[in-house]
Protein backbone atom coordinates (compact mmCIF):
# COMPACT_ATOMS: atom_id res chain seq x y z
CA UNK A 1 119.46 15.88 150.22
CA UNK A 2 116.65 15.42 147.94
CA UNK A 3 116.39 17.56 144.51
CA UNK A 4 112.74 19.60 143.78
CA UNK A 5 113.59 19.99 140.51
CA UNK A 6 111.96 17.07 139.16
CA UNK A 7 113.28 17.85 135.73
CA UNK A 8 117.10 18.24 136.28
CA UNK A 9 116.56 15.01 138.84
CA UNK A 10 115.71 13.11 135.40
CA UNK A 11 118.15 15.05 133.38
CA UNK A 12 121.02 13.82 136.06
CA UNK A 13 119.32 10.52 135.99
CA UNK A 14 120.04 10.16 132.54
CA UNK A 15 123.83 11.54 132.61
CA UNK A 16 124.60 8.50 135.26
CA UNK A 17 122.93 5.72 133.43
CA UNK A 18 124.94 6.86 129.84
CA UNK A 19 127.95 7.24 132.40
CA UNK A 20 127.76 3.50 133.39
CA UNK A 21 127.23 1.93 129.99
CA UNK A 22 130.62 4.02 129.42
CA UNK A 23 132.24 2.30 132.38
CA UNK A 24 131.03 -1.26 131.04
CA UNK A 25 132.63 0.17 127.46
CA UNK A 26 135.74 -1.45 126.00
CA UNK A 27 136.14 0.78 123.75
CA UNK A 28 136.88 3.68 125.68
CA UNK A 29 140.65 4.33 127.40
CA UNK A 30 140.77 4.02 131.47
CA UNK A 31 142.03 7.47 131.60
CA UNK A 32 138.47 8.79 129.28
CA UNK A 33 136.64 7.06 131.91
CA UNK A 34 137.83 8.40 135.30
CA UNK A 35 137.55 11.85 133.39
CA UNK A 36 133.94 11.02 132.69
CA UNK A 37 133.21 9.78 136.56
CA UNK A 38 134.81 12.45 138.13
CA UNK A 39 133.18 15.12 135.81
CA UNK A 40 129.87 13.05 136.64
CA UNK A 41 130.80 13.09 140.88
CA UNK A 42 131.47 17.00 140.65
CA UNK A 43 128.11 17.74 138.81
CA UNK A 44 126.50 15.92 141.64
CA UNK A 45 128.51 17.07 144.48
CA UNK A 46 127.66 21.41 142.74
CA UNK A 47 123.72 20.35 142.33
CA UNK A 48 123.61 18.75 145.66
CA UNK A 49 121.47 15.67 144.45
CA UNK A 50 123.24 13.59 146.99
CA UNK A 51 120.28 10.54 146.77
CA UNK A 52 121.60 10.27 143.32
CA UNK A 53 124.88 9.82 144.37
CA UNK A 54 124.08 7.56 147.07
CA UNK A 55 122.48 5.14 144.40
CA UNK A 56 125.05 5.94 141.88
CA UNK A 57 128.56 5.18 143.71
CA UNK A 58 126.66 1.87 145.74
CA UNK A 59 125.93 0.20 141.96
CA UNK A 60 129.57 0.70 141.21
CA UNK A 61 130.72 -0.22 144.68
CA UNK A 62 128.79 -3.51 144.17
CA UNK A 63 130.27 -3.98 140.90
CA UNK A 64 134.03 -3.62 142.29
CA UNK A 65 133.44 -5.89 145.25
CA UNK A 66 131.83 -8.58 142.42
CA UNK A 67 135.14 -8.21 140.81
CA UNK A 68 137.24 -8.37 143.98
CA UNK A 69 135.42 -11.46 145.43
CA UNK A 70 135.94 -12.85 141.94
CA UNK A 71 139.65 -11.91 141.35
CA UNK A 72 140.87 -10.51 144.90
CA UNK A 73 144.07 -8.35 144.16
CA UNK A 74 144.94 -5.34 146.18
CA UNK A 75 145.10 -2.79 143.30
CA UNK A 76 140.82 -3.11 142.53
CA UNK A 77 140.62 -3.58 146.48
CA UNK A 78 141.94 -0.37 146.89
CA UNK A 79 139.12 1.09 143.78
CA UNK A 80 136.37 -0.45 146.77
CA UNK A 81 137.68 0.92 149.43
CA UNK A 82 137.59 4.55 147.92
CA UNK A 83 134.39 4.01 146.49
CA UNK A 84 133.29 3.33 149.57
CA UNK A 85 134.14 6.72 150.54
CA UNK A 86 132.40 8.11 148.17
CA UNK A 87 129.30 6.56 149.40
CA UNK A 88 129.95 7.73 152.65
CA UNK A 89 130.30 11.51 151.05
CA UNK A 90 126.83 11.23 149.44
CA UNK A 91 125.48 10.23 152.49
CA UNK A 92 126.87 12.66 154.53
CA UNK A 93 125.47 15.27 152.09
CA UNK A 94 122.05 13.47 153.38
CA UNK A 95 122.84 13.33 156.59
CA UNK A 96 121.91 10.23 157.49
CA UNK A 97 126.19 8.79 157.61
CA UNK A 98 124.47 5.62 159.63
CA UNK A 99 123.27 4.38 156.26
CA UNK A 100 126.47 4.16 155.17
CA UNK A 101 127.30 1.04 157.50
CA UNK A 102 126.52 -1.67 155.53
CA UNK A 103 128.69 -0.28 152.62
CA UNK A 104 131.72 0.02 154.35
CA UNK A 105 130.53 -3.60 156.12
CA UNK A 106 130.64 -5.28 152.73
CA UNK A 107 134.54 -3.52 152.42
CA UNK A 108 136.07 -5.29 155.40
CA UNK A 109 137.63 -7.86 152.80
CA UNK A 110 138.70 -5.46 151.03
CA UNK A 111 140.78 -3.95 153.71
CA UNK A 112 142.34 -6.98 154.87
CA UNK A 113 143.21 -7.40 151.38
CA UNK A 114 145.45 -4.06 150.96
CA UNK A 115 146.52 -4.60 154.31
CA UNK A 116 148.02 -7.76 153.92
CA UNK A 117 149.54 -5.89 150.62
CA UNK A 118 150.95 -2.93 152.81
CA UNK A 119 148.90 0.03 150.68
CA UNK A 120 149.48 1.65 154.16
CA UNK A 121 148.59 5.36 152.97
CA UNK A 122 145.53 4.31 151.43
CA UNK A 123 144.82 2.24 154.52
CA UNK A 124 145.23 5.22 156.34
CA UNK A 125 142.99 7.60 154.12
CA UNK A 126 140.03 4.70 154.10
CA UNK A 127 140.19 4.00 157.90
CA UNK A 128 140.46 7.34 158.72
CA UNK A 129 137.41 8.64 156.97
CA UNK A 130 135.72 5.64 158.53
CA UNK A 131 136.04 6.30 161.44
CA UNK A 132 135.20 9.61 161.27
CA UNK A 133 131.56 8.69 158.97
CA UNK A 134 130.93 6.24 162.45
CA UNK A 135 132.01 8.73 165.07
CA UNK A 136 129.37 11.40 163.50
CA UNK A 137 127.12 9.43 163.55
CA UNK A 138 128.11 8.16 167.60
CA UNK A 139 128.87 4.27 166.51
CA UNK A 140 131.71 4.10 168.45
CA UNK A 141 132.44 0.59 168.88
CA UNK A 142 133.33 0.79 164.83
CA UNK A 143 134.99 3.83 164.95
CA UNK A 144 137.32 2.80 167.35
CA UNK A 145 137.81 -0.33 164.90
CA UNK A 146 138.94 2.25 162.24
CA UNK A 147 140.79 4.21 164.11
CA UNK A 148 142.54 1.45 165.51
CA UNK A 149 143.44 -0.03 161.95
CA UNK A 150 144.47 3.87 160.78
CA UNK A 151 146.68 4.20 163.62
CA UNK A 152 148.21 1.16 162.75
CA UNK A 153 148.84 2.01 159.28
CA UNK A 154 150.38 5.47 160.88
CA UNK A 155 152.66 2.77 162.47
CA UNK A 156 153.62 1.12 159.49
CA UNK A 157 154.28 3.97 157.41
CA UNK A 158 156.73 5.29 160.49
CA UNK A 159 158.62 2.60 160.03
CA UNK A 160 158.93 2.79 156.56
CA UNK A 161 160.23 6.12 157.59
CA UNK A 162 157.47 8.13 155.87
CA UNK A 163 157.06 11.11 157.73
CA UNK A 164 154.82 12.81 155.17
CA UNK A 165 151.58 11.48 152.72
CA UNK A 166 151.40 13.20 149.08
CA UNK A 167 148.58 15.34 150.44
CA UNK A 168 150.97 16.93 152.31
CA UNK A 169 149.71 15.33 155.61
CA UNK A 170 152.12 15.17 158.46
CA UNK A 171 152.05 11.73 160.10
CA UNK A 172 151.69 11.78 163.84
CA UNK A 173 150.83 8.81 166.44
CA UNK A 174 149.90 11.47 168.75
CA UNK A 175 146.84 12.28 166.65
CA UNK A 176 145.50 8.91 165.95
CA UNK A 177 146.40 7.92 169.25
CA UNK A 178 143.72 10.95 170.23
CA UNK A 179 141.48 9.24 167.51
CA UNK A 180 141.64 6.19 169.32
CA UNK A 181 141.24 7.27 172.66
CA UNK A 182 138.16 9.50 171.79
CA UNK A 183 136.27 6.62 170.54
CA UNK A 184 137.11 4.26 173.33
CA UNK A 185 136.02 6.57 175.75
CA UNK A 186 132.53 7.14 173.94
CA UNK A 187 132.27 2.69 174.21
CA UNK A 188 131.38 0.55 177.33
CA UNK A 189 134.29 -0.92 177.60
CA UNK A 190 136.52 2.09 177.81
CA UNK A 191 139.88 2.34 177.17
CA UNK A 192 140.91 -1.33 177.92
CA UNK A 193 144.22 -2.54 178.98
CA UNK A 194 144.86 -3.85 174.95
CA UNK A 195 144.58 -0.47 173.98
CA UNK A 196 146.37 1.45 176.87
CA UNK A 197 149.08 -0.61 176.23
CA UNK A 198 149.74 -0.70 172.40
CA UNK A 199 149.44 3.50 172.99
CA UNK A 200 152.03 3.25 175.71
CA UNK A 201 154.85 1.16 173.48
CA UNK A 202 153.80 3.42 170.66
CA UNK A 203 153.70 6.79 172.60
CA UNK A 204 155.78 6.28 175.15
CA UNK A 205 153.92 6.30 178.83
CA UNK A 206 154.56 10.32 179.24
CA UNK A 207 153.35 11.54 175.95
CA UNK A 208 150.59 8.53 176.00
CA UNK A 209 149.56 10.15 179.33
CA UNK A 210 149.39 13.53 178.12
CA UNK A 211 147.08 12.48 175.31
CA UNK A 212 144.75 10.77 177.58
CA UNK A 213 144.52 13.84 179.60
CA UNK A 214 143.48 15.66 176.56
CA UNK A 215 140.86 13.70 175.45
CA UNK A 216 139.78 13.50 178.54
CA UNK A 217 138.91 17.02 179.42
CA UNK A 218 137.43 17.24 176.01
CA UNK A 219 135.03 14.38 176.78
CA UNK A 220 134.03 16.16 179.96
CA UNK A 221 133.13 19.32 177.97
CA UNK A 222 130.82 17.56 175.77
CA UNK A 223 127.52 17.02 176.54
CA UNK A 224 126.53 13.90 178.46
CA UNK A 225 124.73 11.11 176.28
CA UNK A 226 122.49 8.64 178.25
CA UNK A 227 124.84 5.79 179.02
CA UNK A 228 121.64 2.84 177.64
CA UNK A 229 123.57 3.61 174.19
CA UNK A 230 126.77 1.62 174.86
CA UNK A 231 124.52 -1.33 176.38
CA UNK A 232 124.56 -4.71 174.18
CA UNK A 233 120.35 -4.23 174.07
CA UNK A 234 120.63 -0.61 172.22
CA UNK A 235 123.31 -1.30 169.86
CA UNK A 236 122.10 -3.98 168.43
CA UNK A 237 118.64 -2.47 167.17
CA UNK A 238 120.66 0.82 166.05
CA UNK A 239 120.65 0.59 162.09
CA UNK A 240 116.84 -0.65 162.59
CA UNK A 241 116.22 2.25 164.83
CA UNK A 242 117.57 5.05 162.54
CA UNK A 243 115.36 3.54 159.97
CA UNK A 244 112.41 3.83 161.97
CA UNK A 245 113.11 7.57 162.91
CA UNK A 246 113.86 8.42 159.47
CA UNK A 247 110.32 6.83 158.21
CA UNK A 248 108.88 8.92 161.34
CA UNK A 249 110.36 12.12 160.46
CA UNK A 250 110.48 11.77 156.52
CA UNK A 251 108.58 15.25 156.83
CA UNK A 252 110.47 17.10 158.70
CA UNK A 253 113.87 17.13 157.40
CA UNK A 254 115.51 20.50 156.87
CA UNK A 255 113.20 22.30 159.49
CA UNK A 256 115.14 23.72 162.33
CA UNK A 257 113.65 21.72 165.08
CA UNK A 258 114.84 18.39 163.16
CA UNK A 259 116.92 18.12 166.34
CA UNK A 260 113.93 17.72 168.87
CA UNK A 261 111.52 16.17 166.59
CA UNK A 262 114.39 13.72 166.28
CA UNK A 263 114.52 12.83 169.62
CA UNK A 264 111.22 12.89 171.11
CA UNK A 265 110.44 10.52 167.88
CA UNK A 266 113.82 8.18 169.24
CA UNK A 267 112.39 8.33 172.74
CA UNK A 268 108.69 7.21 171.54
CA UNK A 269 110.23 4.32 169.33
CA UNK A 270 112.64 3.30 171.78
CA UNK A 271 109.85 2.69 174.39
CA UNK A 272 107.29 1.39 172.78
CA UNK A 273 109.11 -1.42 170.01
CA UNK A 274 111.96 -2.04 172.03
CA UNK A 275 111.30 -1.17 176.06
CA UNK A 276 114.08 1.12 176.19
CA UNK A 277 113.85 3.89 178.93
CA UNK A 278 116.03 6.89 176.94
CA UNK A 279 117.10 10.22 177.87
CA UNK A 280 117.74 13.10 175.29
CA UNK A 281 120.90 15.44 175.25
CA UNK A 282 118.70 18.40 176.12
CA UNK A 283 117.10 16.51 178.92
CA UNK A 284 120.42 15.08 179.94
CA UNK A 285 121.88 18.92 179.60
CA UNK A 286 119.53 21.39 180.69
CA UNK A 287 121.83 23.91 180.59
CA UNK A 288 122.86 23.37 176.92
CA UNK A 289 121.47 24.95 173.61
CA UNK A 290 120.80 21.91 170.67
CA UNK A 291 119.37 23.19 167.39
């Protein structure tokens, strides 16, 4: 979301660049200076200048994976992995989540860092969210990467007989079996016999069959997508794709017909750079309503 006020842009502007001459500071306490960020994140988050944010939380994201690839230890692995997040939040804000991917791409070290550490809860939270930022915005072959590794940090943290995260969160494999099972059902593979039968040992094969059957009939409530999106061809020109449909329709984000313009611009740009035959949702589902 971009700001109109060109004024209070600047004025923001200004507040983030004093911020990270702060955060370079020695001579201010650790404590003064999350104060400071989060004070900074909230006034961005209220005025909704989320392309400020975006370029905001990537410098510091880049900093902290310098520092990491410098000095790997799991405690400032853990400050990329949730500043990842944060990129993903401004982003989302945007809605364009699909630009997030090559933050959370430059993270994977970082998560086989706390991993190998066992910060299973934060695992959790970071693969979780993950997997939700790539499921919104359908790249479900690294979605069901994340919710692969969050299940398995659901695992983990079973065994370690925590039942319950300090968010109050209830730990269930049921639910990021479901996680895991919705994404593999939206790839081309499927659900493969890997998966099927990690969800068995870890369900059990009645309660993994009952899950199954719930995703299931969810998935055949949902609108049909044209199945040339889980080919090898179409995701591999997908980041370059939303770029080129975002350049085409820098003018009409916000309207109300976004949703078509979106498409017939996705169909056009398909065909003609890439020889891709596509059909939209609405095309696909005559009988649905898309706004």
């Amino acid at each position: 979301m971009f700001m109109k006020d060109d004024s209070k842009y600047q004025e923001l502007k200004n507040l983030g660049d004093e911020l990270e001459d702060l955060l370079r500071s020695p001579d201010h306490s650790e404590q003064d200076k999350q104060v400071k960020l989060m004070e900074y994140l909230n006034l961005l988050n209220n005025e909704r200048a989320a392309d400020l944010g975006v370029l905001f939380t990537e410098r510091m994201l880049n900093r902290i994976k310098a520092a990491v690839d410098a000095h790997p230890t799991a405690d400032v692995a853990v400050d990329q992995l949730y500043t990842c997040l944060l990129v993903q939040q401004f982003h989302s804000m945007q809605f364009d989540l699909w630009r997030a991917h090559p933050a959370i791409e430059s993270c994977r070290n970082a998560l086989a860092i706390i991993e190998a550490d066992g910060k299973w809860s934060d695992c959790l939270r970071y693969c979780q969210d993950t997997a939700n930022t790539y499921a919104e915005a359908h790249f479900w072959p690294e979605a069901l990467y994340y919710s692969i590794h969050a299940h398995n940090s659901v695992r983990e943290l079973l065994k370690q007989d925590v039942h319950v995260l300090e968010n109050g969160e209830l730990l269930d494999m049921e639910d990021s079996a479901y996680s895991i099972l919705t994404c593999a059902l939206n790839t081309a593979e499927g659900v493969t016999p890997e998966i099927e039968e990690t969800l068995r040992n870890d369900l059990g094969s009645d309660r993994y069959s009952s899950v199954l059957a719930e995703v299931q009939e969810m998935k055949d409530s949902e609108p049909v997508f044209d199945p040339v999106e889980l080919t090898p061809e179409y995701l591999a020109i997908r980041y370059e794709l939303e770029e080129k449909i975002d350049e085409a329709l820098e003018h009409e984000r916000g309207y109300y017909d976004y949703c078509k313009e979106y498409w017939m611009a996705k169909r056009l740009i398909l065909r003609s750079d890439y020889g891709i035959r596509w059909k939209s949702p609405a095309t696909l589902n005559p009988n649905e309503e898309f706004h």
